[in-house]
PDB file of N, CA and C in Angstrom:
ATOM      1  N   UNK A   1     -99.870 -97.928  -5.890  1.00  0.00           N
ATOM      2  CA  UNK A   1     -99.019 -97.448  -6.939  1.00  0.00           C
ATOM      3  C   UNK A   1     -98.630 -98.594  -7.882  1.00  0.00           C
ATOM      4  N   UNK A   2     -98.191 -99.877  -7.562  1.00  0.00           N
ATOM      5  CA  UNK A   2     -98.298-101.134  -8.007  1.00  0.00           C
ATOM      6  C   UNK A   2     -99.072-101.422  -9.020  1.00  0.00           C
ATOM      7  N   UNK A   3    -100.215-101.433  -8.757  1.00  0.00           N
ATOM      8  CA  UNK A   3    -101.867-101.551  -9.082  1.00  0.00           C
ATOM      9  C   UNK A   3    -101.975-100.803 -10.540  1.00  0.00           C
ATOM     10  N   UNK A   4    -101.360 -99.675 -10.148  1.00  0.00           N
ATOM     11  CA  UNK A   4    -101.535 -98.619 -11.064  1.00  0.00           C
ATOM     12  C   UNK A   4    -100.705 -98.481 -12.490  1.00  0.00           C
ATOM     13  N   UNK A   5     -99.317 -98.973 -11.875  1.00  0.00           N
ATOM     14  CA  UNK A   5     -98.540 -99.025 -12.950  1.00  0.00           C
ATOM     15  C   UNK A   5     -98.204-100.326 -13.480  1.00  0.00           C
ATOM     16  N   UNK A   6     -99.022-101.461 -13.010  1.00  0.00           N
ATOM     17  CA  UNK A   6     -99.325-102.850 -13.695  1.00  0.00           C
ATOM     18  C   UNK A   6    -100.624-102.724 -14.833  1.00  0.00           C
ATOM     19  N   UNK A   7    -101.145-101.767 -14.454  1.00  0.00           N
ATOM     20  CA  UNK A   7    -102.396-101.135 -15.613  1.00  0.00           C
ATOM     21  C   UNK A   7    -102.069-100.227 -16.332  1.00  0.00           C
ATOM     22  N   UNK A   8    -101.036 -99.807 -16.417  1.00  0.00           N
ATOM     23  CA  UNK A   8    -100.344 -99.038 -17.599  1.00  0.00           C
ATOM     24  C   UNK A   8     -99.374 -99.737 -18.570  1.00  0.00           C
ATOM     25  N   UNK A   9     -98.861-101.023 -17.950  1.00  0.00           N
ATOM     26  CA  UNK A   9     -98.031-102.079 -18.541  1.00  0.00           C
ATOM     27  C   UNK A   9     -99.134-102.621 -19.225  1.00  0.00           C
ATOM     28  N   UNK A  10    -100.215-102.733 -18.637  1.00  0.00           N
ATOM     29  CA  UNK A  10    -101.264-104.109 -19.058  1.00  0.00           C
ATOM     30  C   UNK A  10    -101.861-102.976 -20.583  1.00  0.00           C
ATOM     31  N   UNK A  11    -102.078-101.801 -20.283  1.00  0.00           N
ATOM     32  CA  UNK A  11    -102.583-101.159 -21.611  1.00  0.00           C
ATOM     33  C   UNK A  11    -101.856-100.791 -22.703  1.00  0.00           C
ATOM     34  N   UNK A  12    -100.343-100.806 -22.272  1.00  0.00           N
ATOM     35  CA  UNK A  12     -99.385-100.802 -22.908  1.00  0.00           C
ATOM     36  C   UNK A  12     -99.129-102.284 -24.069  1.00  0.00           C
ATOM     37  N   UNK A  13     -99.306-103.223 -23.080  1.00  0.00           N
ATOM     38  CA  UNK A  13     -99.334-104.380 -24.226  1.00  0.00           C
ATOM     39  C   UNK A  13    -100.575-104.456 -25.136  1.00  0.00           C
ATOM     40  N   UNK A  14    -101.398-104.318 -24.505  1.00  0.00           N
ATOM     41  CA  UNK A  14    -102.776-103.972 -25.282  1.00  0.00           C
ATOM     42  C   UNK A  14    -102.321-103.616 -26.951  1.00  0.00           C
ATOM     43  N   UNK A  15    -102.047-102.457 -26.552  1.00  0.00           N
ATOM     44  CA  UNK A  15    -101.531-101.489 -27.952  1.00  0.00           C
ATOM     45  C   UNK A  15    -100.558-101.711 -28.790  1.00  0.00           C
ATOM     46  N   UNK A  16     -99.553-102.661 -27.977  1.00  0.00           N
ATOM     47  CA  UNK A  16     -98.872-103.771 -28.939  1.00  0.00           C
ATOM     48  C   UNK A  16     -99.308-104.286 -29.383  1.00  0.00           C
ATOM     49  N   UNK A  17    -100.287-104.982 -28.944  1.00  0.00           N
ATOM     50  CA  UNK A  17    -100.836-106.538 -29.905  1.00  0.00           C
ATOM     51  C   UNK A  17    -101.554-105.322 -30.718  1.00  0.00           C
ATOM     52  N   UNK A  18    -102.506-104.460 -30.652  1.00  0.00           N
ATOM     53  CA  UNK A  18    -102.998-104.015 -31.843  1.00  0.00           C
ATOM     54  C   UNK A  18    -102.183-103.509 -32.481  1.00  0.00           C
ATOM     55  N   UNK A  19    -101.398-102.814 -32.339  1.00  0.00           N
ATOM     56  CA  UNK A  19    -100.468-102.513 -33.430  1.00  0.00           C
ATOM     57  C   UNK A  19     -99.357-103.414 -34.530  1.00  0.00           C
ATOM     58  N   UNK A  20     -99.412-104.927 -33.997  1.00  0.00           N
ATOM     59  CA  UNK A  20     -98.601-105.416 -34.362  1.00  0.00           C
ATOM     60  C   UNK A  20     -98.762-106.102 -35.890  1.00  0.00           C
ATOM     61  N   UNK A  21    -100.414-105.823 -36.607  1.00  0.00           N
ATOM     62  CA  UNK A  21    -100.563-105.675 -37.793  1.00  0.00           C
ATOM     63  C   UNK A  21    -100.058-105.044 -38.832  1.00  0.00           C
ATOM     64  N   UNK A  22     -99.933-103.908 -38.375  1.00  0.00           N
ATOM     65  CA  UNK A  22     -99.346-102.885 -39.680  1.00  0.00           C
ATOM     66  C   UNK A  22     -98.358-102.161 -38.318  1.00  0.00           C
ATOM     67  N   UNK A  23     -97.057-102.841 -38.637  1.00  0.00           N
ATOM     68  CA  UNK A  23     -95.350-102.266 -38.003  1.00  0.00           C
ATOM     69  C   UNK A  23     -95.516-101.257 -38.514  1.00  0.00           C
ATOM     70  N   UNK A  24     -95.416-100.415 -39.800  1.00  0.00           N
ATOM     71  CA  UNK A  24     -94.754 -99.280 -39.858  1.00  0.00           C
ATOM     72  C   UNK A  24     -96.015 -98.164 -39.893  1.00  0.00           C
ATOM     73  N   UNK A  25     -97.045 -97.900 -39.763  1.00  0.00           N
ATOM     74  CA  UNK A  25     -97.577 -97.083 -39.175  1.00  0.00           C
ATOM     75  C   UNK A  25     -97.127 -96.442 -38.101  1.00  0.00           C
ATOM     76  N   UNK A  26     -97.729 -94.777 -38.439  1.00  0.00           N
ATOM     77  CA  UNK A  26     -97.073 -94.043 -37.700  1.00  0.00           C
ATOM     78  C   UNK A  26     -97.495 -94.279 -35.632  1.00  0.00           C
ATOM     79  N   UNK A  27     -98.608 -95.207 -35.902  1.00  0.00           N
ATOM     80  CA  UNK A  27     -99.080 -95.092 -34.477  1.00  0.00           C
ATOM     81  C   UNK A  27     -98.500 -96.240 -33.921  1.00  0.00           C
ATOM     82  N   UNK A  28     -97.751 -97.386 -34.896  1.00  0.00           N
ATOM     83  CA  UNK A  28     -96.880 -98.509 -34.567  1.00  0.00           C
ATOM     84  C   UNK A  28     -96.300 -98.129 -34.004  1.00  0.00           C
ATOM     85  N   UNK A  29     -95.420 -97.252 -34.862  1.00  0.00           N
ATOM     86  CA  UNK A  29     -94.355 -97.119 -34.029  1.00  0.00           C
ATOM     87  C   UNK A  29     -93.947 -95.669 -32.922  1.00  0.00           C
ATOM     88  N   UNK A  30     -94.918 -95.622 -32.851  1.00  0.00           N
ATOM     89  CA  UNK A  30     -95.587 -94.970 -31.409  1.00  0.00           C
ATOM     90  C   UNK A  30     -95.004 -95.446 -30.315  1.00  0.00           C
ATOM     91  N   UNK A  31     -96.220 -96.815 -30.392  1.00  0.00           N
ATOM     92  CA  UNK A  31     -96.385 -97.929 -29.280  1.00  0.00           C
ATOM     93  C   UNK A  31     -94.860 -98.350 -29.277  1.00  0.00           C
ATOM     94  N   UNK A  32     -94.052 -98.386 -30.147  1.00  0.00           N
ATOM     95  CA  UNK A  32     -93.036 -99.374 -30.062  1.00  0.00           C
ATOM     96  C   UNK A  32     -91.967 -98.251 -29.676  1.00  0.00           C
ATOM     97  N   UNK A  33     -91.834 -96.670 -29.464  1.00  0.00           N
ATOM     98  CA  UNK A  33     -91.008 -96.008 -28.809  1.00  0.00           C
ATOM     99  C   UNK A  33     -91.411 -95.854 -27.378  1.00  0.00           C
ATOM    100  N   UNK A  34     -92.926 -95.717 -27.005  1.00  0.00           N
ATOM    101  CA  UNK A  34     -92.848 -95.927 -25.836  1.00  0.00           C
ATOM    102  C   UNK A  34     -92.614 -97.613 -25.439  1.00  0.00           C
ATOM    103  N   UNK A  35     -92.739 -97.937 -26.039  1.00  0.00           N
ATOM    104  CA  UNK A  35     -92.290 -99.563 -25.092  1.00  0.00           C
ATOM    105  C   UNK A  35     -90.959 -99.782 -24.213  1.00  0.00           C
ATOM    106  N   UNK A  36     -89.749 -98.862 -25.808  1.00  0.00           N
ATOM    107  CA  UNK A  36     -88.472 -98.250 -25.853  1.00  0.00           C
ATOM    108  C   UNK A  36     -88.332 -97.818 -24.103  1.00  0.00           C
ATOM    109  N   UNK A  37     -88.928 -96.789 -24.093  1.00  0.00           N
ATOM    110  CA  UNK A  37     -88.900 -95.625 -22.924  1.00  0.00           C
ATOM    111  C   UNK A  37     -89.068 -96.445 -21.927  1.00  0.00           C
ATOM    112  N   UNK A  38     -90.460 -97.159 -22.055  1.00  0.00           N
ATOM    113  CA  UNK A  38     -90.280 -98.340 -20.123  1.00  0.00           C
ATOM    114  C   UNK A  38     -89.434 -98.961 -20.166  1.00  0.00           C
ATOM    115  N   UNK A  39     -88.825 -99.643 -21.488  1.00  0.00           N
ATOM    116  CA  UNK A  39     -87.919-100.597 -20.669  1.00  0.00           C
ATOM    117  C   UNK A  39     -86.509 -99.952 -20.095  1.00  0.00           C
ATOM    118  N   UNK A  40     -86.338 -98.705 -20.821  1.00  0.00           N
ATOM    119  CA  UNK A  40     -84.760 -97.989 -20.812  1.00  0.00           C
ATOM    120  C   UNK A  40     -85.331 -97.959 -19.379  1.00  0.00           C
ATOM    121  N   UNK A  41     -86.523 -97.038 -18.725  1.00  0.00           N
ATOM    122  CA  UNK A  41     -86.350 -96.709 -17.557  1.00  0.00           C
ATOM    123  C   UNK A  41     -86.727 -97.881 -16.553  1.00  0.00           C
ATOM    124  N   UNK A  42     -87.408 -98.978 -16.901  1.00  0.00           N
ATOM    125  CA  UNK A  42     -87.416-100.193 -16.030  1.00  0.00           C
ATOM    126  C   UNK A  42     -85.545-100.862 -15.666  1.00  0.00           C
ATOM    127  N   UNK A  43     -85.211-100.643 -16.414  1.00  0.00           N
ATOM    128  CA  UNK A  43     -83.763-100.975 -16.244  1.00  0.00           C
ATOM    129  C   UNK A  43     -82.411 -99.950 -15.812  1.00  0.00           C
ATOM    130  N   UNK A  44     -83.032 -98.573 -15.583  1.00  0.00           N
ATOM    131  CA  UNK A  44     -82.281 -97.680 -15.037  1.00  0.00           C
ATOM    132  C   UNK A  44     -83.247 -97.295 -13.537  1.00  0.00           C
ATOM    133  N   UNK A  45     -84.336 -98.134 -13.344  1.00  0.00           N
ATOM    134  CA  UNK A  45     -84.683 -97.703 -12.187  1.00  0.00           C
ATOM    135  C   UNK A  45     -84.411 -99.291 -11.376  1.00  0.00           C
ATOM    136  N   UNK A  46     -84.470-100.213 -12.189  1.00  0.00           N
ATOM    137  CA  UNK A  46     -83.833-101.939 -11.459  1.00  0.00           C
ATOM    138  C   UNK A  46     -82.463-101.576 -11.081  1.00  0.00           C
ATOM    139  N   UNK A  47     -81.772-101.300 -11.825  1.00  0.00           N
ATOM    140  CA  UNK A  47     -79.915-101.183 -11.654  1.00  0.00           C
ATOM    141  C   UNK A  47     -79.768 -99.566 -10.211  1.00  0.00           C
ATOM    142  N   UNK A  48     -80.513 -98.720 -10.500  1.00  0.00           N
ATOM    143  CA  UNK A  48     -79.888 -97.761  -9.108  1.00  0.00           C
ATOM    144  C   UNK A  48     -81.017 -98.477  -7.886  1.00  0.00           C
ATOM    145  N   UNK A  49     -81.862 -99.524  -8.013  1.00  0.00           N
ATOM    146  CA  UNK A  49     -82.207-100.434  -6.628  1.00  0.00           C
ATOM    147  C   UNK A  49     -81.594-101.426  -6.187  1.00  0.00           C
ATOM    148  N   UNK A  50     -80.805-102.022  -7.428  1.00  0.00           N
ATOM    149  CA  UNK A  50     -79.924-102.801  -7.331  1.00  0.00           C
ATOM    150  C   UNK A  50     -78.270-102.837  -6.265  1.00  0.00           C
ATOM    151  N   UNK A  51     -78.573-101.320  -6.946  1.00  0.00           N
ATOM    152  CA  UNK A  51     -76.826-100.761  -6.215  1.00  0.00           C
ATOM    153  C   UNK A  51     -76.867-100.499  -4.569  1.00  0.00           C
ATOM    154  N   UNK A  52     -78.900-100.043  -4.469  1.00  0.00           N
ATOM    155  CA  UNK A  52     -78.999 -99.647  -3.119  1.00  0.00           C
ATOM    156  C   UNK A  52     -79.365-100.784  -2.041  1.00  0.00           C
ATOM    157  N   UNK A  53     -79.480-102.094  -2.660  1.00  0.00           N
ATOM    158  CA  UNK A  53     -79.802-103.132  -1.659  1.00  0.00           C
ATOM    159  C   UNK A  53     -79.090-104.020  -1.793  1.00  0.00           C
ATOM    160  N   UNK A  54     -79.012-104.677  -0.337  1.00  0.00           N
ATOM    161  CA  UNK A  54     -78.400-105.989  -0.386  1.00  0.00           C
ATOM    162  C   UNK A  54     -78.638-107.137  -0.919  1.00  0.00           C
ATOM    163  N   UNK A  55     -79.922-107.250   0.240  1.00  0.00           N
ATOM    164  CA  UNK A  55     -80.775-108.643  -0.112  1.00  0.00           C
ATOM    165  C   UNK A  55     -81.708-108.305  -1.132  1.00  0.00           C
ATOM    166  N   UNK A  56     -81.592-109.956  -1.746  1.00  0.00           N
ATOM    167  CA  UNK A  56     -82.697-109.902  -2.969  1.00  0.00           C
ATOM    168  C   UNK A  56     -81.958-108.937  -4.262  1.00  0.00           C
ATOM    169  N   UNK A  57     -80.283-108.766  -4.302  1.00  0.00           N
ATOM    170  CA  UNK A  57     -79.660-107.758  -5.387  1.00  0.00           C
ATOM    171  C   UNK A  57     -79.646-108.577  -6.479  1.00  0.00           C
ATOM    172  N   UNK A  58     -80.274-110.067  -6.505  1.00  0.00           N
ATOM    173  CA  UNK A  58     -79.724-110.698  -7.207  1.00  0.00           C
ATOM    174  C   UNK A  58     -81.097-110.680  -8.620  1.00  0.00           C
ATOM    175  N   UNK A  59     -82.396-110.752  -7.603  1.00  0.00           N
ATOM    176  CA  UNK A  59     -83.325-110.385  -8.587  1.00  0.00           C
ATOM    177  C   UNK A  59     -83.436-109.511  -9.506  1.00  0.00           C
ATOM    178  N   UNK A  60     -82.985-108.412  -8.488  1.00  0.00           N
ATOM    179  CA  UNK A  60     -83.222-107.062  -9.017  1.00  0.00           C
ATOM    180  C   UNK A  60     -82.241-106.782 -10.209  1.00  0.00           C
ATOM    181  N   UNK A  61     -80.933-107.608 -10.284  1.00  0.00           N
ATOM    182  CA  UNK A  61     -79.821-106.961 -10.999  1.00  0.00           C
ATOM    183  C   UNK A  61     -80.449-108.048 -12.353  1.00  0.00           C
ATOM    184  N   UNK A  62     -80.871-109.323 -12.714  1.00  0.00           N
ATOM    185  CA  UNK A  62     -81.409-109.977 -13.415  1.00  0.00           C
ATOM    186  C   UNK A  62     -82.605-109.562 -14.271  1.00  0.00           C
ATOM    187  N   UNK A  63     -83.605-108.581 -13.206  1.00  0.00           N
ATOM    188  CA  UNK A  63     -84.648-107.536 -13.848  1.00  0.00           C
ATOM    189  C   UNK A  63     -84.112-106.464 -14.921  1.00  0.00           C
ATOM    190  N   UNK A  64     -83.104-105.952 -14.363  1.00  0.00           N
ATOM    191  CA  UNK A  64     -82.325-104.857 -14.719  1.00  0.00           C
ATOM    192  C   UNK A  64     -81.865-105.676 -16.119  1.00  0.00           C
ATOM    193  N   UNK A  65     -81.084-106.740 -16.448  1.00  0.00           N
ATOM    194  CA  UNK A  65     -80.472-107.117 -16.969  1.00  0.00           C
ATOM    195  C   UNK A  65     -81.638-107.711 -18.199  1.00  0.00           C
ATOM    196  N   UNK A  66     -82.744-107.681 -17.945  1.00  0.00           N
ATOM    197  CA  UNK A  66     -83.659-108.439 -18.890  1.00  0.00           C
ATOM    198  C   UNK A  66     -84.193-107.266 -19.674  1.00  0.00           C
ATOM    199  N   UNK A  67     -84.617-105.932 -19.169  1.00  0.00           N
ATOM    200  CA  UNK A  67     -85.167-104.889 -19.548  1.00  0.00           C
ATOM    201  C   UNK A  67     -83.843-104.156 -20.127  1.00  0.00           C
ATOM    202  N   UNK A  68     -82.627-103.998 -19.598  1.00  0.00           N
ATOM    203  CA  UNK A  68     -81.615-103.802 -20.613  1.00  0.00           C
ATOM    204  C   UNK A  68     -82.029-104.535 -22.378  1.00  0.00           C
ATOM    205  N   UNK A  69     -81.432-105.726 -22.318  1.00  0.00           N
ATOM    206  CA  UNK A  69     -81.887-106.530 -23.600  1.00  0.00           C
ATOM    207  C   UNK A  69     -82.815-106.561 -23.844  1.00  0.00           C
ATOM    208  N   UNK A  70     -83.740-105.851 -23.473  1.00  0.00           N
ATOM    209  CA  UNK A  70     -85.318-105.772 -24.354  1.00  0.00           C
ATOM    210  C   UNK A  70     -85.176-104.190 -24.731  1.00  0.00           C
ATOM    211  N   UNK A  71     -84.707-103.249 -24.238  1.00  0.00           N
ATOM    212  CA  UNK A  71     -84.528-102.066 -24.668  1.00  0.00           C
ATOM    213  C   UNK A  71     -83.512-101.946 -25.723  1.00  0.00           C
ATOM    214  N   UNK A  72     -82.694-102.818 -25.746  1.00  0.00           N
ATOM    215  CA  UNK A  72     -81.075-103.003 -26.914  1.00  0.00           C
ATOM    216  C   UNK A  72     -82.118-103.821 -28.137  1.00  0.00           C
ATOM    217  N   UNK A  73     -83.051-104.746 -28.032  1.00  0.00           N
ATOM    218  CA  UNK A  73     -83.597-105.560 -29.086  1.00  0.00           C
ATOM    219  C   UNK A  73     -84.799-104.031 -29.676  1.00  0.00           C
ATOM    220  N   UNK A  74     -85.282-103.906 -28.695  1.00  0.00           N
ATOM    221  CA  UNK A  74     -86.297-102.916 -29.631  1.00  0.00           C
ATOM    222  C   UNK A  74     -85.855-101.645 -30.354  1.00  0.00           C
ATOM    223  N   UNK A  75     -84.630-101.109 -29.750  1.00  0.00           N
ATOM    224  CA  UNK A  75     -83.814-100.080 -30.184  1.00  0.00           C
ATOM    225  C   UNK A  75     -83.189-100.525 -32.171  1.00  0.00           C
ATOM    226  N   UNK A  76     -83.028-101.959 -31.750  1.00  0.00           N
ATOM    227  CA  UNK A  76     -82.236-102.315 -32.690  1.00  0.00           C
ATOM    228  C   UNK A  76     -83.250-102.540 -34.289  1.00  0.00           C
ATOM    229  N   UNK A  77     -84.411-103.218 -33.554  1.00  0.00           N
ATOM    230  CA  UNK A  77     -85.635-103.224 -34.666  1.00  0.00           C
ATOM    231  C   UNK A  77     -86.163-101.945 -35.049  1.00  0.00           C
ATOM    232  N   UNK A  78     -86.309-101.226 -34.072  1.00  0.00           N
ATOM    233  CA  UNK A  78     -86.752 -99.879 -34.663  1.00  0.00           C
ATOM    234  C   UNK A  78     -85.827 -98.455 -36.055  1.00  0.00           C
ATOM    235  N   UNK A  79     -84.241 -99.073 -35.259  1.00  0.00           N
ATOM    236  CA  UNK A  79     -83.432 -98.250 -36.313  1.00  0.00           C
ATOM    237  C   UNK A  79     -83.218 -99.096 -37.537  1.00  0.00           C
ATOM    238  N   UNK A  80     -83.657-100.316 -37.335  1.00  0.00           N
ATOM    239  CA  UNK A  80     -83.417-101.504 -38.663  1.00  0.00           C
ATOM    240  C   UNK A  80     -84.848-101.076 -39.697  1.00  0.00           C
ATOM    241  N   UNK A  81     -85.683-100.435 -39.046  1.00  0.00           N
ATOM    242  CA  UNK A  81     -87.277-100.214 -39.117  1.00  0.00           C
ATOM    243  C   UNK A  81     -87.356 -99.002 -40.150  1.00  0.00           C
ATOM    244  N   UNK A  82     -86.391 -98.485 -39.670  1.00  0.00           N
ATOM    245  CA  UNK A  82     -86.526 -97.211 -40.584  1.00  0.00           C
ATOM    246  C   UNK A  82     -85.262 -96.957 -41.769  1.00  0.00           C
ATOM    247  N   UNK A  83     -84.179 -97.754 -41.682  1.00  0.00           N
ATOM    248  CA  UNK A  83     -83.241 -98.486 -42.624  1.00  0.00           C
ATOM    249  C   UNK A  83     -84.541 -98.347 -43.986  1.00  0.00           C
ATOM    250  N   UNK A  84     -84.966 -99.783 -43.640  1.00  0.00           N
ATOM    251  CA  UNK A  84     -85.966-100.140 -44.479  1.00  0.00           C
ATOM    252  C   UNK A  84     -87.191 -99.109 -45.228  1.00  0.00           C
ATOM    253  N   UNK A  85     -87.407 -97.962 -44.205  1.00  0.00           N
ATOM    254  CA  UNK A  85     -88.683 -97.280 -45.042  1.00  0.00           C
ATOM    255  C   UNK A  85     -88.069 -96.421 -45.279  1.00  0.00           C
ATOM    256  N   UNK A  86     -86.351 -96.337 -45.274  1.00  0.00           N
ATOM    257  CA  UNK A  86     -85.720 -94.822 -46.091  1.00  0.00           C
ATOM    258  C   UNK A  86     -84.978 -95.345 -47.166  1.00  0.00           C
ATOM    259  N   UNK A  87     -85.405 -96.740 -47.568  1.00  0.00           N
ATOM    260  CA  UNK A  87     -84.715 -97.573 -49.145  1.00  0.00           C
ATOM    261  C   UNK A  87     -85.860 -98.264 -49.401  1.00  0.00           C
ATOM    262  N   UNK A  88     -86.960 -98.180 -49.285  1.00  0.00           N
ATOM    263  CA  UNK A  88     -88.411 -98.235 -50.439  1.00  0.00           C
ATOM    264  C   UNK A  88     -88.996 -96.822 -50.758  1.00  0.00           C
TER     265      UNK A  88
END
């Protein structure tokens, strides 16, 4: 399962780097809402493993805490994203 969903991350960046030519295309920002979506749920599935373990809470709450701020940064570029293409 590991395996599997390290090859969905790995195709996931893929489609970042290609997309990262032309941002406001509609298939940009595609890629850049699902990116949105893993990290919201990488960090709501780190934080309720977090709450359920002892040992090792410290990684897990730091995981949680990194995919938080990557979900708050992309959230923030994306509504700044469209600021911009609803005043040109």
């Amino acid at each position: 399962m590991n395996r599997l969903a390290g090859g969905a991350i790995f195709g996931l960046a893929i489609a970042c780097w290609a997309a990262r030519k032309t941002p406001l295309a509609p298939a940009s920002l595609g890629v850049s809402w699902g990116l949105l979506a893993y990290n919201v749920v990488g960090c709501a599935t780190l934080t309720m493993a977090a709450l359920g373990i002892s040992n090792g809470a410290t990684v897990t709450v730091f995981g949680a805490i990194v995919h938080g701020g990557l979900a708050a940064a992309q959230l923030r570029a994306l509504l700044a994203r469209g600021e911009t293409a609803a005043a040109a």
